[in-house]
C-alpha atoms as a PDB file:
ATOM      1  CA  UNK A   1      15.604  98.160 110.941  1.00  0.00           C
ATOM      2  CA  UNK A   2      12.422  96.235 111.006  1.00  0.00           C
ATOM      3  CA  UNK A   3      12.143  92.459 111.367  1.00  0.00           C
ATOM      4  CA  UNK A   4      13.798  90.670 108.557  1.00  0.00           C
ATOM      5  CA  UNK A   5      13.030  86.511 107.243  1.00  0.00           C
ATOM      6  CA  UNK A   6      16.057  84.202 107.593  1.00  0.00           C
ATOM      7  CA  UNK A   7      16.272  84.102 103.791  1.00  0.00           C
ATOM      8  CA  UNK A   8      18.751  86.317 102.651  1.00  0.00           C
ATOM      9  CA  UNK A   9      20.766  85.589 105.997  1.00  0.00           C
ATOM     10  CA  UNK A  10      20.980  82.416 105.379  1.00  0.00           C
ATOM     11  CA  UNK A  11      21.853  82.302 102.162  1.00  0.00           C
ATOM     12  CA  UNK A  12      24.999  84.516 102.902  1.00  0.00           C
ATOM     13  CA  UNK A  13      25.733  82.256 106.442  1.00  0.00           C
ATOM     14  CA  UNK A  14      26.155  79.202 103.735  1.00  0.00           C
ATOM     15  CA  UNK A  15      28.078  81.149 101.300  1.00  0.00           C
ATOM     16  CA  UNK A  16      30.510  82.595 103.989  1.00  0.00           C
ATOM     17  CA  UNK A  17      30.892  79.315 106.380  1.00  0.00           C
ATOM     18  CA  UNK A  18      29.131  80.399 109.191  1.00  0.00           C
ATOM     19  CA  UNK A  19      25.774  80.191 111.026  1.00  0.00           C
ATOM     20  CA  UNK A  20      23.363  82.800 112.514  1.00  0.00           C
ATOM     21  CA  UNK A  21      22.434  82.019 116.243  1.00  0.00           C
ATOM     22  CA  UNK A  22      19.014  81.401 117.060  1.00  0.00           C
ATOM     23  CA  UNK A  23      18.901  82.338 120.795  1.00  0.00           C
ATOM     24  CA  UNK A  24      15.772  81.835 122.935  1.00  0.00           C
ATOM     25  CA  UNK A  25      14.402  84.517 125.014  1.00  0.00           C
ATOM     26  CA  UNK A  26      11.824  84.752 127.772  1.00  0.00           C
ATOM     27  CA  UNK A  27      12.561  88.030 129.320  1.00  0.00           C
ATOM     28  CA  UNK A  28      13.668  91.634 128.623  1.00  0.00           C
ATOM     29  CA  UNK A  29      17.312  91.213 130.254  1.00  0.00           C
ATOM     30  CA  UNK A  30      17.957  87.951 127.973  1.00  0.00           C
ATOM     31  CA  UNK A  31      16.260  89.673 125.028  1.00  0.00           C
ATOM     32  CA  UNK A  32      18.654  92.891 125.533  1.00  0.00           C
ATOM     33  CA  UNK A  33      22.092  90.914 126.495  1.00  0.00           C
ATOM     34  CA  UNK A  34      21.371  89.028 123.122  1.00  0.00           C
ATOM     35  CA  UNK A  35      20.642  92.260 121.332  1.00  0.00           C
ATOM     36  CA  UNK A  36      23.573  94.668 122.602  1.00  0.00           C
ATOM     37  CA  UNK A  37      25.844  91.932 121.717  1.00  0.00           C
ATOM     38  CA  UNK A  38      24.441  91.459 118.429  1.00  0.00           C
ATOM     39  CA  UNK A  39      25.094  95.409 118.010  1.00  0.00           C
ATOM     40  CA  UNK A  40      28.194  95.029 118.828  1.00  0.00           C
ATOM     41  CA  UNK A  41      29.768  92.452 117.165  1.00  0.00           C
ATOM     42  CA  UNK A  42      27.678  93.670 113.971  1.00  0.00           C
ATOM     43  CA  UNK A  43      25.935  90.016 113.721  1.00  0.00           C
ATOM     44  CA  UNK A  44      22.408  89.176 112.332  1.00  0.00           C
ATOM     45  CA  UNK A  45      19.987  87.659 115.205  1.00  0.00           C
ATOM     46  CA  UNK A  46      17.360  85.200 115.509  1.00  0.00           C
ATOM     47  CA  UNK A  47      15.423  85.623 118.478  1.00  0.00           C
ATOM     48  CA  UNK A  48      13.218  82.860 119.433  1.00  0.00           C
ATOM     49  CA  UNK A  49      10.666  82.144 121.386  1.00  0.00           C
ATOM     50  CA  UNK A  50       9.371  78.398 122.938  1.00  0.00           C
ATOM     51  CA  UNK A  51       5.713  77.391 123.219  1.00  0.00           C
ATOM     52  CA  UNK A  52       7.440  77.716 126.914  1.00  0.00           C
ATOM     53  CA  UNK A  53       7.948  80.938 126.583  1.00  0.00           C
ATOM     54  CA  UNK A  54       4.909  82.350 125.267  1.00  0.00           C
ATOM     55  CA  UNK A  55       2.914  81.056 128.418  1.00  0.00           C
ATOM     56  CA  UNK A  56       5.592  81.888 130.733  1.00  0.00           C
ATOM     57  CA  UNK A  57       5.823  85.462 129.445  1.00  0.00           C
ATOM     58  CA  UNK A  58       2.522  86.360 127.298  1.00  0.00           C
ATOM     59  CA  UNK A  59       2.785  86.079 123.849  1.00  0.00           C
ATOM     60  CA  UNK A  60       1.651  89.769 123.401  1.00  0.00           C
ATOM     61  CA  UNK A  61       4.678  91.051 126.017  1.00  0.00           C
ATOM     62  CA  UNK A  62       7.139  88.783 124.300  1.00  0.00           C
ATOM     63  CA  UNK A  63       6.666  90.208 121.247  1.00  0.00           C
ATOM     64  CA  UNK A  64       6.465  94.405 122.107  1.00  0.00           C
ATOM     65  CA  UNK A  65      10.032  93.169 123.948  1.00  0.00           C
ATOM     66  CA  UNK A  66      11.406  91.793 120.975  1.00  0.00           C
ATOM     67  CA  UNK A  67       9.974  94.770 118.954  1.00  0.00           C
ATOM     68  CA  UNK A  68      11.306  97.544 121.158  1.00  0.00           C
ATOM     69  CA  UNK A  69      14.955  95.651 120.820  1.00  0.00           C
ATOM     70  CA  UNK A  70      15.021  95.937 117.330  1.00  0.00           C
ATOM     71  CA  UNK A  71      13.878  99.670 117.381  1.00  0.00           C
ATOM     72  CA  UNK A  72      16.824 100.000 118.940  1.00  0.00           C
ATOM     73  CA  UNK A  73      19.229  98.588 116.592  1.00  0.00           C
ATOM     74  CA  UNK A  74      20.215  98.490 112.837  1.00  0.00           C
ATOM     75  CA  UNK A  75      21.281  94.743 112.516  1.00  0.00           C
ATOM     76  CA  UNK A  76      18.570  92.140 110.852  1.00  0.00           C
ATOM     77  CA  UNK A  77      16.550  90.062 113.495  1.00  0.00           C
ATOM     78  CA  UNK A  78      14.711  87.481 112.749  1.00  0.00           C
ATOM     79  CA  UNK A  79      11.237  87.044 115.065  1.00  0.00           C
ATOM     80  CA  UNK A  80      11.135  82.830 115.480  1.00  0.00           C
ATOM     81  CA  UNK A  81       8.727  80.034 116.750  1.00  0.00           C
ATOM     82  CA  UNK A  82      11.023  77.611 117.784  1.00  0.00           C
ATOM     83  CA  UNK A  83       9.065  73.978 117.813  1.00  0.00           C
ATOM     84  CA  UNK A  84       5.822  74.781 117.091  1.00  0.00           C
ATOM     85  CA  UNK A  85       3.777  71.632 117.686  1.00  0.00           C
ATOM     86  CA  UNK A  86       0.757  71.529 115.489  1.00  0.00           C
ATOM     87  CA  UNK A  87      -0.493  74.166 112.864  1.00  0.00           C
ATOM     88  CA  UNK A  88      -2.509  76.134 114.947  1.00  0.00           C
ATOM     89  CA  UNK A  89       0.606  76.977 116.831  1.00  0.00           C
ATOM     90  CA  UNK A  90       2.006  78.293 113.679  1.00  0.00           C
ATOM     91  CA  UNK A  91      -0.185  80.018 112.795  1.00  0.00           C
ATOM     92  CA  UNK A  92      -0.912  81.948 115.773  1.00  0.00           C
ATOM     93  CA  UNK A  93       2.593  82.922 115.537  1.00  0.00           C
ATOM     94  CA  UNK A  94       2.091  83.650 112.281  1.00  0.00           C
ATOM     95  CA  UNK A  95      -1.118  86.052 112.372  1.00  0.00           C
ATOM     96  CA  UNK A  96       0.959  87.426 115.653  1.00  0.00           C
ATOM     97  CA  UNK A  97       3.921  89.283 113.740  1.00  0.00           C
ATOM     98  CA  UNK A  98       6.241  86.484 113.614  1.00  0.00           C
ATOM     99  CA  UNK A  99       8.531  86.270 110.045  1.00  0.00           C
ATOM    100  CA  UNK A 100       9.521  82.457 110.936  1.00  0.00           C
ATOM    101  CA  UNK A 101       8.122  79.570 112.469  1.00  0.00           C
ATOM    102  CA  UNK A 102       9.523  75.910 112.977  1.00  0.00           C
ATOM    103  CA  UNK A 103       6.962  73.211 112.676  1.00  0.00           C
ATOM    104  CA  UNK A 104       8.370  70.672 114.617  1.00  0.00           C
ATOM    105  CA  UNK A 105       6.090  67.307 113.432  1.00  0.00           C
ATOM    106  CA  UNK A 106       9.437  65.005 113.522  1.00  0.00           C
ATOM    107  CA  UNK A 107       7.588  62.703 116.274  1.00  0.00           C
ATOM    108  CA  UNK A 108       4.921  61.856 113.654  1.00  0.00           C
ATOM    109  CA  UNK A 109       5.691  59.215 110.610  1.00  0.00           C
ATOM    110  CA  UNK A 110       7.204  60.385 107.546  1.00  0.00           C
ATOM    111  CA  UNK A 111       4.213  60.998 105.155  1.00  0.00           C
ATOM    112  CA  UNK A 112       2.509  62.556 108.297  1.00  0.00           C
ATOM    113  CA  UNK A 113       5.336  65.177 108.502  1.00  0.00           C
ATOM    114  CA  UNK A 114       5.461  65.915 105.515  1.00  0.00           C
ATOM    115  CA  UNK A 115       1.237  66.885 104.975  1.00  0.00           C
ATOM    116  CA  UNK A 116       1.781  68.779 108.089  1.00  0.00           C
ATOM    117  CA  UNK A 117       4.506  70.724 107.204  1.00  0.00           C
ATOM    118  CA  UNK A 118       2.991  71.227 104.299  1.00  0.00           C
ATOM    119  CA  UNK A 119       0.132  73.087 105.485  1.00  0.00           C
ATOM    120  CA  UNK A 120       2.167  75.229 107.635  1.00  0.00           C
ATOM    121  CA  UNK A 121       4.280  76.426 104.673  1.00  0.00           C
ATOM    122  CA  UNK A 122       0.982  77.234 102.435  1.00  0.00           C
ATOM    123  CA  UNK A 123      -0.385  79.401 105.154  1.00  0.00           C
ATOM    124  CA  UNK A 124       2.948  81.077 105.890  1.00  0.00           C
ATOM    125  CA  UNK A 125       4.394  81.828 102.738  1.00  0.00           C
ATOM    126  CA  UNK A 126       1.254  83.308 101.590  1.00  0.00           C
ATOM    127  CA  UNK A 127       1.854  86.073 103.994  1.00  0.00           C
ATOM    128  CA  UNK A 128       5.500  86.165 103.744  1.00  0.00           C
ATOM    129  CA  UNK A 129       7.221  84.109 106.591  1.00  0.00           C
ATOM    130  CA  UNK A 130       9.408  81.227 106.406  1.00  0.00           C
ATOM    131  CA  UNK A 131       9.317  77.651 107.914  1.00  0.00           C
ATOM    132  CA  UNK A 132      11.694  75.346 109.608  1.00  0.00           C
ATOM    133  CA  UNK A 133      10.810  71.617 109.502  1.00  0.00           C
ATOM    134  CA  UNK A 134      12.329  68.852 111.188  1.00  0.00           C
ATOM    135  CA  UNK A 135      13.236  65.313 109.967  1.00  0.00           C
ATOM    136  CA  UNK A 136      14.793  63.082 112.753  1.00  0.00           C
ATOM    137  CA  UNK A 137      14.704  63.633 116.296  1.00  0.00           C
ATOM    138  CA  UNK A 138      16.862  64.896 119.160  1.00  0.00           C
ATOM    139  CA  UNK A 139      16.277  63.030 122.639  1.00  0.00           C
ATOM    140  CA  UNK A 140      16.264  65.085 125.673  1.00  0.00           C
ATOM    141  CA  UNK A 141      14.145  67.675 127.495  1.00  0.00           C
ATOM    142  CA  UNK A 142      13.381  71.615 126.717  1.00  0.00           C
ATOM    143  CA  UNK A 143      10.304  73.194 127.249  1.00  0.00           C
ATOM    144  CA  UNK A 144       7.493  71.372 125.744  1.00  0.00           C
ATOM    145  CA  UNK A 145      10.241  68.953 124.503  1.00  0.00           C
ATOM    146  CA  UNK A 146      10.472  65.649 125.595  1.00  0.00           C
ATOM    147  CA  UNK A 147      11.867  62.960 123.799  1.00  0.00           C
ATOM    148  CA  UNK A 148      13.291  59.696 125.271  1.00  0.00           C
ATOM    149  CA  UNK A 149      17.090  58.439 124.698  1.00  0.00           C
ATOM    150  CA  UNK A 150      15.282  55.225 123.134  1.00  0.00           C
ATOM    151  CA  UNK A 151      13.030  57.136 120.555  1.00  0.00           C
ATOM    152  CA  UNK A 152      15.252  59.480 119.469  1.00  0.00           C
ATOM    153  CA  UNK A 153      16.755  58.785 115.924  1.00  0.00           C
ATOM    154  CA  UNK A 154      18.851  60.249 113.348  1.00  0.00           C
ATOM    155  CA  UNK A 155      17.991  62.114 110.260  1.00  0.00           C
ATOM    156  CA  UNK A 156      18.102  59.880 107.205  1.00  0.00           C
ATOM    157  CA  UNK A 157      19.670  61.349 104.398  1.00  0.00           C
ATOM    158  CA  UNK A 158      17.753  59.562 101.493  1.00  0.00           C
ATOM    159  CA  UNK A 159      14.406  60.953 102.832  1.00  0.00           C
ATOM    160  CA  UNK A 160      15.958  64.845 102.711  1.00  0.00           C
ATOM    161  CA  UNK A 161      15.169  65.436  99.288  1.00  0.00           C
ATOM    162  CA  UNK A 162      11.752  64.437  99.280  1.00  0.00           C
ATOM    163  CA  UNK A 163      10.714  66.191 102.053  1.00  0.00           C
ATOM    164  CA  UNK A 164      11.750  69.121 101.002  1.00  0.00           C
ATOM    165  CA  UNK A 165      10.586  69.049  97.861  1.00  0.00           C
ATOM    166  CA  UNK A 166       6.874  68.259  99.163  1.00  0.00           C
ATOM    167  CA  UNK A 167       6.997  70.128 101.745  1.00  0.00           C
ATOM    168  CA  UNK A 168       8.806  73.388 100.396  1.00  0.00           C
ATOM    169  CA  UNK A 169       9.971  74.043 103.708  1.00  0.00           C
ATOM    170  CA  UNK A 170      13.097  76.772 103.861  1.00  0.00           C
ATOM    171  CA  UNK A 171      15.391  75.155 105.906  1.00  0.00           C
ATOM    172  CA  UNK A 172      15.350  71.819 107.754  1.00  0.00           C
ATOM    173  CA  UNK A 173      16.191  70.908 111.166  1.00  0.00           C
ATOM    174  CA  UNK A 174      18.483  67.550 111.294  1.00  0.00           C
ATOM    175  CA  UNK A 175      19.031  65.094 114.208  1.00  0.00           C
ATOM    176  CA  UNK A 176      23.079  64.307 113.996  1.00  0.00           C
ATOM    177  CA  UNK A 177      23.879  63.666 117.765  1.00  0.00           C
ATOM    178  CA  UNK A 178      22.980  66.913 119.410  1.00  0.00           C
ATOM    179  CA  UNK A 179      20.473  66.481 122.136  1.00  0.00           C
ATOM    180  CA  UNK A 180      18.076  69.111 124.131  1.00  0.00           C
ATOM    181  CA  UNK A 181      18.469  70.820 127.846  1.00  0.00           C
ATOM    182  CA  UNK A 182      21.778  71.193 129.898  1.00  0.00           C
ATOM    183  CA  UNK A 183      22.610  67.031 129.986  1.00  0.00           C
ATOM    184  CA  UNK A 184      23.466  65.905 126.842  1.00  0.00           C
ATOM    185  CA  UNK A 185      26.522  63.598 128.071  1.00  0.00           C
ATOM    186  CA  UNK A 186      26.622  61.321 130.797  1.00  0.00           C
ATOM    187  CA  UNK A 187      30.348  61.656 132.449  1.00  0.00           C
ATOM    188  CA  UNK A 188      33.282  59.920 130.796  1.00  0.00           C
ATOM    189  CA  UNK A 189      30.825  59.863 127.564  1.00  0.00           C
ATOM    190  CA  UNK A 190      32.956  61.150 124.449  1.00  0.00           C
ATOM    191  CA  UNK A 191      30.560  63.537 122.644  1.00  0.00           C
ATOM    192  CA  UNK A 192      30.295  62.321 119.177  1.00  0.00           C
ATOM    193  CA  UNK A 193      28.379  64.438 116.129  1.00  0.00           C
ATOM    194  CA  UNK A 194      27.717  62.777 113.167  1.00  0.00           C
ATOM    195  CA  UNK A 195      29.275  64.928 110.771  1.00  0.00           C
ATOM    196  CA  UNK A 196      29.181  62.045 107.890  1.00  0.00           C
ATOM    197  CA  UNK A 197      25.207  62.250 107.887  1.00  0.00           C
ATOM    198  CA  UNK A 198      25.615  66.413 107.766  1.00  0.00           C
ATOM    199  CA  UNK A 199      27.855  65.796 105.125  1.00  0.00           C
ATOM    200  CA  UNK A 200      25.909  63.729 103.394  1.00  0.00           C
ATOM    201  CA  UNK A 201      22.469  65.932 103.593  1.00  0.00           C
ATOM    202  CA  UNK A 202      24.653  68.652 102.429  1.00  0.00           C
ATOM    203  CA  UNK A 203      25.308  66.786  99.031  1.00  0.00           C
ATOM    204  CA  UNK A 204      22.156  66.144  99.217  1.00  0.00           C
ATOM    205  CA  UNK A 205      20.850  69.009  99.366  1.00  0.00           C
ATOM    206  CA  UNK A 206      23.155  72.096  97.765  1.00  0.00           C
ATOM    207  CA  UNK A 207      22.747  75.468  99.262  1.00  0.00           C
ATOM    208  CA  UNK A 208      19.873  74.755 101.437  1.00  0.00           C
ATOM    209  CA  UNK A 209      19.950  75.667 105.295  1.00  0.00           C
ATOM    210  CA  UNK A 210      20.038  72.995 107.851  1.00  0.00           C
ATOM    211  CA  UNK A 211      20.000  73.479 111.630  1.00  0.00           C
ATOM    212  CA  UNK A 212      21.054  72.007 114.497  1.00  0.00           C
ATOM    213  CA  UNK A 213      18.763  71.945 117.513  1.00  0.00           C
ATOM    214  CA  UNK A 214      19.995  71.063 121.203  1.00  0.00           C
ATOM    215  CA  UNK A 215      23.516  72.265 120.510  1.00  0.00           C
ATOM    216  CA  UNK A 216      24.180  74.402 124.024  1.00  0.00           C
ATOM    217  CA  UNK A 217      27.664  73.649 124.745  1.00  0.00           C
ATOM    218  CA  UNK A 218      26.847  74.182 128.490  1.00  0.00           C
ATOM    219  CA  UNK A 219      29.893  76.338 129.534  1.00  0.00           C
ATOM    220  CA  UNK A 220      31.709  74.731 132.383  1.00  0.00           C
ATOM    221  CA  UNK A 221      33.017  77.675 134.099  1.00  0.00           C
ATOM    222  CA  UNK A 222      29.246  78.471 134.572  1.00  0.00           C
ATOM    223  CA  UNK A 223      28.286  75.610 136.059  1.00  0.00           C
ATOM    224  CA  UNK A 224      31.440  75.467 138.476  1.00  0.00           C
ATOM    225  CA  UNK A 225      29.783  78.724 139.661  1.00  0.00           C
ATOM    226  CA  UNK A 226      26.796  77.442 139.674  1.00  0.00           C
ATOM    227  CA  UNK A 227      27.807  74.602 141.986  1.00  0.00           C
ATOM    228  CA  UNK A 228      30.172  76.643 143.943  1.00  0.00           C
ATOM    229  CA  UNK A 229      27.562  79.106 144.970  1.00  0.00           C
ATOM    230  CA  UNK A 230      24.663  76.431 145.991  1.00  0.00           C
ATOM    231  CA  UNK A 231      23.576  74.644 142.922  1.00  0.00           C
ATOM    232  CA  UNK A 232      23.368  71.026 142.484  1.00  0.00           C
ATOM    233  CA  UNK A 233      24.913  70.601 138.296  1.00  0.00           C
ATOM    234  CA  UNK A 234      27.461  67.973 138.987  1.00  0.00           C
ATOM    235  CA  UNK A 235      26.848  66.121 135.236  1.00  0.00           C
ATOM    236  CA  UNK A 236      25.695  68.822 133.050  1.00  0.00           C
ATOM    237  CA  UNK A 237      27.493  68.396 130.039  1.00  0.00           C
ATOM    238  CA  UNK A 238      26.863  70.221 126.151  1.00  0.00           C
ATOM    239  CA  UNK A 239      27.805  70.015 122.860  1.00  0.00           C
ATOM    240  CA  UNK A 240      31.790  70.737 122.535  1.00  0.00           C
ATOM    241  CA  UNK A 241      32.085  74.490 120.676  1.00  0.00           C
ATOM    242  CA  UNK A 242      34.639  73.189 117.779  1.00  0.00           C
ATOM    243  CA  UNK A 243      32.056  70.573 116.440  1.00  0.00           C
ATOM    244  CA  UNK A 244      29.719  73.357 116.334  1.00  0.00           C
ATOM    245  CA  UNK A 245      32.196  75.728 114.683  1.00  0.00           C
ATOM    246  CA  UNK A 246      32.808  72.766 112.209  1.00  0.00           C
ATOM    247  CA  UNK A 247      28.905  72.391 112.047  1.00  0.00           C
ATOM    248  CA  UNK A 248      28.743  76.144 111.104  1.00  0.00           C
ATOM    249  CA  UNK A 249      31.429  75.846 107.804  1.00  0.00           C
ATOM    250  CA  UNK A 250      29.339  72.773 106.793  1.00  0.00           C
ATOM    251  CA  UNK A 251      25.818  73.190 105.715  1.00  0.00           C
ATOM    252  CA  UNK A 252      24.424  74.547 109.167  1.00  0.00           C
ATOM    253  CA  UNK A 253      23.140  78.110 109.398  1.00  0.00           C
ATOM    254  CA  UNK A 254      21.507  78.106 112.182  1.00  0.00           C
ATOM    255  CA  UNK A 255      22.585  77.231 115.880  1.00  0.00           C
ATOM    256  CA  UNK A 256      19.563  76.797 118.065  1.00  0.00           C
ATOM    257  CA  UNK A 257      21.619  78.319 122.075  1.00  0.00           C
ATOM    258  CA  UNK A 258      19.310  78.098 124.871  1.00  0.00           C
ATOM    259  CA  UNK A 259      20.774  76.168 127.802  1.00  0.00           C
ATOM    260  CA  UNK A 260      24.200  78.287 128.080  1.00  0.00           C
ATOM    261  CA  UNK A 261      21.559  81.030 128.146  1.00  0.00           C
ATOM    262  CA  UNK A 262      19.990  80.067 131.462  1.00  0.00           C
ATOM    263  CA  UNK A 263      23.003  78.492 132.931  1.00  0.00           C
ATOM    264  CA  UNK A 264      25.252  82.450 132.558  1.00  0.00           C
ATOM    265  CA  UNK A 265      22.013  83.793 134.217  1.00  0.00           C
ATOM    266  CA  UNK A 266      21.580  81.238 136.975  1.00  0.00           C
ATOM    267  CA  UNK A 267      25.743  81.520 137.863  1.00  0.00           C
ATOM    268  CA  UNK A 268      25.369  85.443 137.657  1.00  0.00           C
ATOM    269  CA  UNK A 269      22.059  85.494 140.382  1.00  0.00           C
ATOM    270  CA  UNK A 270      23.493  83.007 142.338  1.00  0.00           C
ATOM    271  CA  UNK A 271      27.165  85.184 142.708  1.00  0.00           C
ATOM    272  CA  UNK A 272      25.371  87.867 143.016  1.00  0.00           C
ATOM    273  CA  UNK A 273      23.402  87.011 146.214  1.00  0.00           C
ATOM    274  CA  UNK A 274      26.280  85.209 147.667  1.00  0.00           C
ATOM    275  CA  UNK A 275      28.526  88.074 147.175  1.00  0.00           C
ATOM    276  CA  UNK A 276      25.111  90.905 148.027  1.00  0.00           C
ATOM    277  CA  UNK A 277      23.020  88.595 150.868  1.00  0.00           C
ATOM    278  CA  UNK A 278      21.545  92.104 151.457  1.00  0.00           C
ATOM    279  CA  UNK A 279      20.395  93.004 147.858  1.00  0.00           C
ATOM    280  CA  UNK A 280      16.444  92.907 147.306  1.00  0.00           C
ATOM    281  CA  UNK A 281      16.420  94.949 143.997  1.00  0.00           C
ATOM    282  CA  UNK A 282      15.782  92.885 140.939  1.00  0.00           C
ATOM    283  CA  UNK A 283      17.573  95.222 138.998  1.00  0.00           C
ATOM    284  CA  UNK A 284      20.531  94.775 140.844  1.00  0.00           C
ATOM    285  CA  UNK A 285      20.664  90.894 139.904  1.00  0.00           C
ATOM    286  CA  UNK A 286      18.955  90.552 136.795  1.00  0.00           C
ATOM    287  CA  UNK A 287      21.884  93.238 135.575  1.00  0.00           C
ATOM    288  CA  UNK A 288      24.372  91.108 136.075  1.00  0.00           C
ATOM    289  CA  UNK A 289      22.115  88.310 134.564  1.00  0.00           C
ATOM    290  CA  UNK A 290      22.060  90.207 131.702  1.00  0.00           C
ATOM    291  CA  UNK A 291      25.876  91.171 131.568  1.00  0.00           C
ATOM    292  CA  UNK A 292      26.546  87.415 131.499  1.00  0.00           C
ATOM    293  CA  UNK A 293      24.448  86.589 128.634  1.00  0.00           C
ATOM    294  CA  UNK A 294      25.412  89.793 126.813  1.00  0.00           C
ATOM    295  CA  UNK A 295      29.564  88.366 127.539  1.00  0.00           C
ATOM    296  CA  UNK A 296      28.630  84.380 126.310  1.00  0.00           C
ATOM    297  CA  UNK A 297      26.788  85.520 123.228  1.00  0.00           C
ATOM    298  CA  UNK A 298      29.584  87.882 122.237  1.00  0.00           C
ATOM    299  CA  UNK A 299      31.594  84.630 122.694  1.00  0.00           C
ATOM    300  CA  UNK A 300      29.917  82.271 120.620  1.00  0.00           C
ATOM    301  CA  UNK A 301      29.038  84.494 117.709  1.00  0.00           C
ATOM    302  CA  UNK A 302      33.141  85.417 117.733  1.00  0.00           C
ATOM    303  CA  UNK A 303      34.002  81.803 118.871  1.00  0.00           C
ATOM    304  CA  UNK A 304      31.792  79.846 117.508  1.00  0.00           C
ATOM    305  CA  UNK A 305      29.243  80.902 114.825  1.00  0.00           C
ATOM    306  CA  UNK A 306      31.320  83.569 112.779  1.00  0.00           C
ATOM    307  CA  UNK A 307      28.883  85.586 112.229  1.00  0.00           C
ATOM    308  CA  UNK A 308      30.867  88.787 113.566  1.00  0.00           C
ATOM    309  CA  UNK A 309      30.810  91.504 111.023  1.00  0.00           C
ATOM    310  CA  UNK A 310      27.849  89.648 108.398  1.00  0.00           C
ATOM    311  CA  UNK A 311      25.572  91.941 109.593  1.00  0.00           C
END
């Protein structure tokens, strides 16, 4: 099956209660654990990549890799820029093979955002790709990410409607509590979503697709591995899974996972070499990197998207 747009997934995700994960990738183990899960558990995919990414990896490898992963396949995948800062970005990702892109101009004033995103959608839905806009912002660090505590804010619900109508972005990205990287919490801190402003956009806005951002749940029996086998992730807390199952029967269709991502890897390496002090093999390690993230995304599309069976 060849790449596929987040439309039609989308609109069944919001028809069915559920939400599609959008799962970042970097390198051919993460992009095949995601993938062979995906096959599995018969669940549509977004793959995304970071601005991160793409100069980690090369834009032109990242792509053949997510390519050759959906040759092998028949679920939809969806090819995604996930916070593209400017249009040029965009478009790059655009002219590059992508089918969505996120232009991330949340940091800029409202009318700002809005001209910006507007751009982005002319260029892209004249050659058939969707955009993600965001209106709010998450604090925390990811990538090229970097917002303070003190500048983050939430999404407002009376500017939704206008934005998307001048903007005619296809979904929107909202800012409700969820934060980016592995330390959302500080310890003792109850995490709190607010699920009245989702609620609210959601009136607001009928039948369109909003997604969360920075909404890793962190799993703690990774990071007790993590810790027990050298690492140093005392306080890394995420986003508890039953708000984000609640998220998903709301209006949210898409669950941006990244952190729980890197954190199975780094607990399956660092097991692996205490357990194998003699292994030099890459493959041997990066195998069982890839087992874990194949096991957690089985998990959370079961567990905590519901997107089993949709494909």
């Amino acid at each position: 099956m060849p790449l596929v747009t987040s439309t039609e997934m989308f609109k069944k995700a919001y028809k069915g209660g559920y939400a599609v994960g959008a799962f970042n990738v970097n390198n051919m183990e993460t992009i095949q654990g995601i993938v062979e899960a995906g096959q599995e558990c018969k669940s549509p995919l977004i793959l995304q990549v970071s601005a991160g990414a793409r100069k980690y990896a090369n834009p032109v490898y990242l792509k053949h890799l997510i390519e050759a992963a959906v040759e092998t396949t028949d679920i939809p995948i969806v090819m995604h820029l996930d916070h593209g800062a400017d249009f040029e970005a965009c478009k790059s990702a655009i002219d590059d093979g992508f089918t969505s892109v996120m232009i991330d101009a949340s940091h800029h004033a409202f009318a700002e955002n809005i001209e910006i995103t507007k751009k982005v959608v002319a260029y892209a839905h004249d050659r058939g790709v969707v955009v993600e806009a965001e209106l709010g912002q998450l604090a925390g660090i990811e990538d090229a990410v970097n917002v303070k505590a003190e500048d983050a804010c939430f999404t407002h619900p009376d500017e939704v409607c206008e934005f998307t109508e001048k903007t005619g972005c296809d979904s929107l990205a909202i800012a409700i509590g969820t934060s980016h990287g592995a330390y959302k919490f500080k310890p003792g801190q109850k995490p709190q979503l607010r699920f009245d402003i989702l609620e609210e956009v959601g009136k607001r806005l009928p039948g369109f697709p909003i997604v969360l951002h920075g909404a890793s749940s962190v799993p703690q029996d990774k990071v007790a591995i993590i810790n027990q086998f050298g690492g140093k992730m005392p306080d890394a807390i995420g986003i508890p899974e039953e708000m984000l199952r609640k998220a998903a029967t709301m209006a949210v269709c898409k669950i941006n996972i990244d952190s729980d991502l890197r954190v199975a890897c780094t607990a399956a390496i660092r097991k692996h070499f205490a357990e194998h002090p003699d292994h030099f093999d890459p493959r041997q390690y990066l195998g069982d990197a890839r087992a874990a993230v194949k096991e957690l995304v089985k998990h959370k599309i079961v567990d905590v998207l519901g997107s089993d069976n949709k494909a």
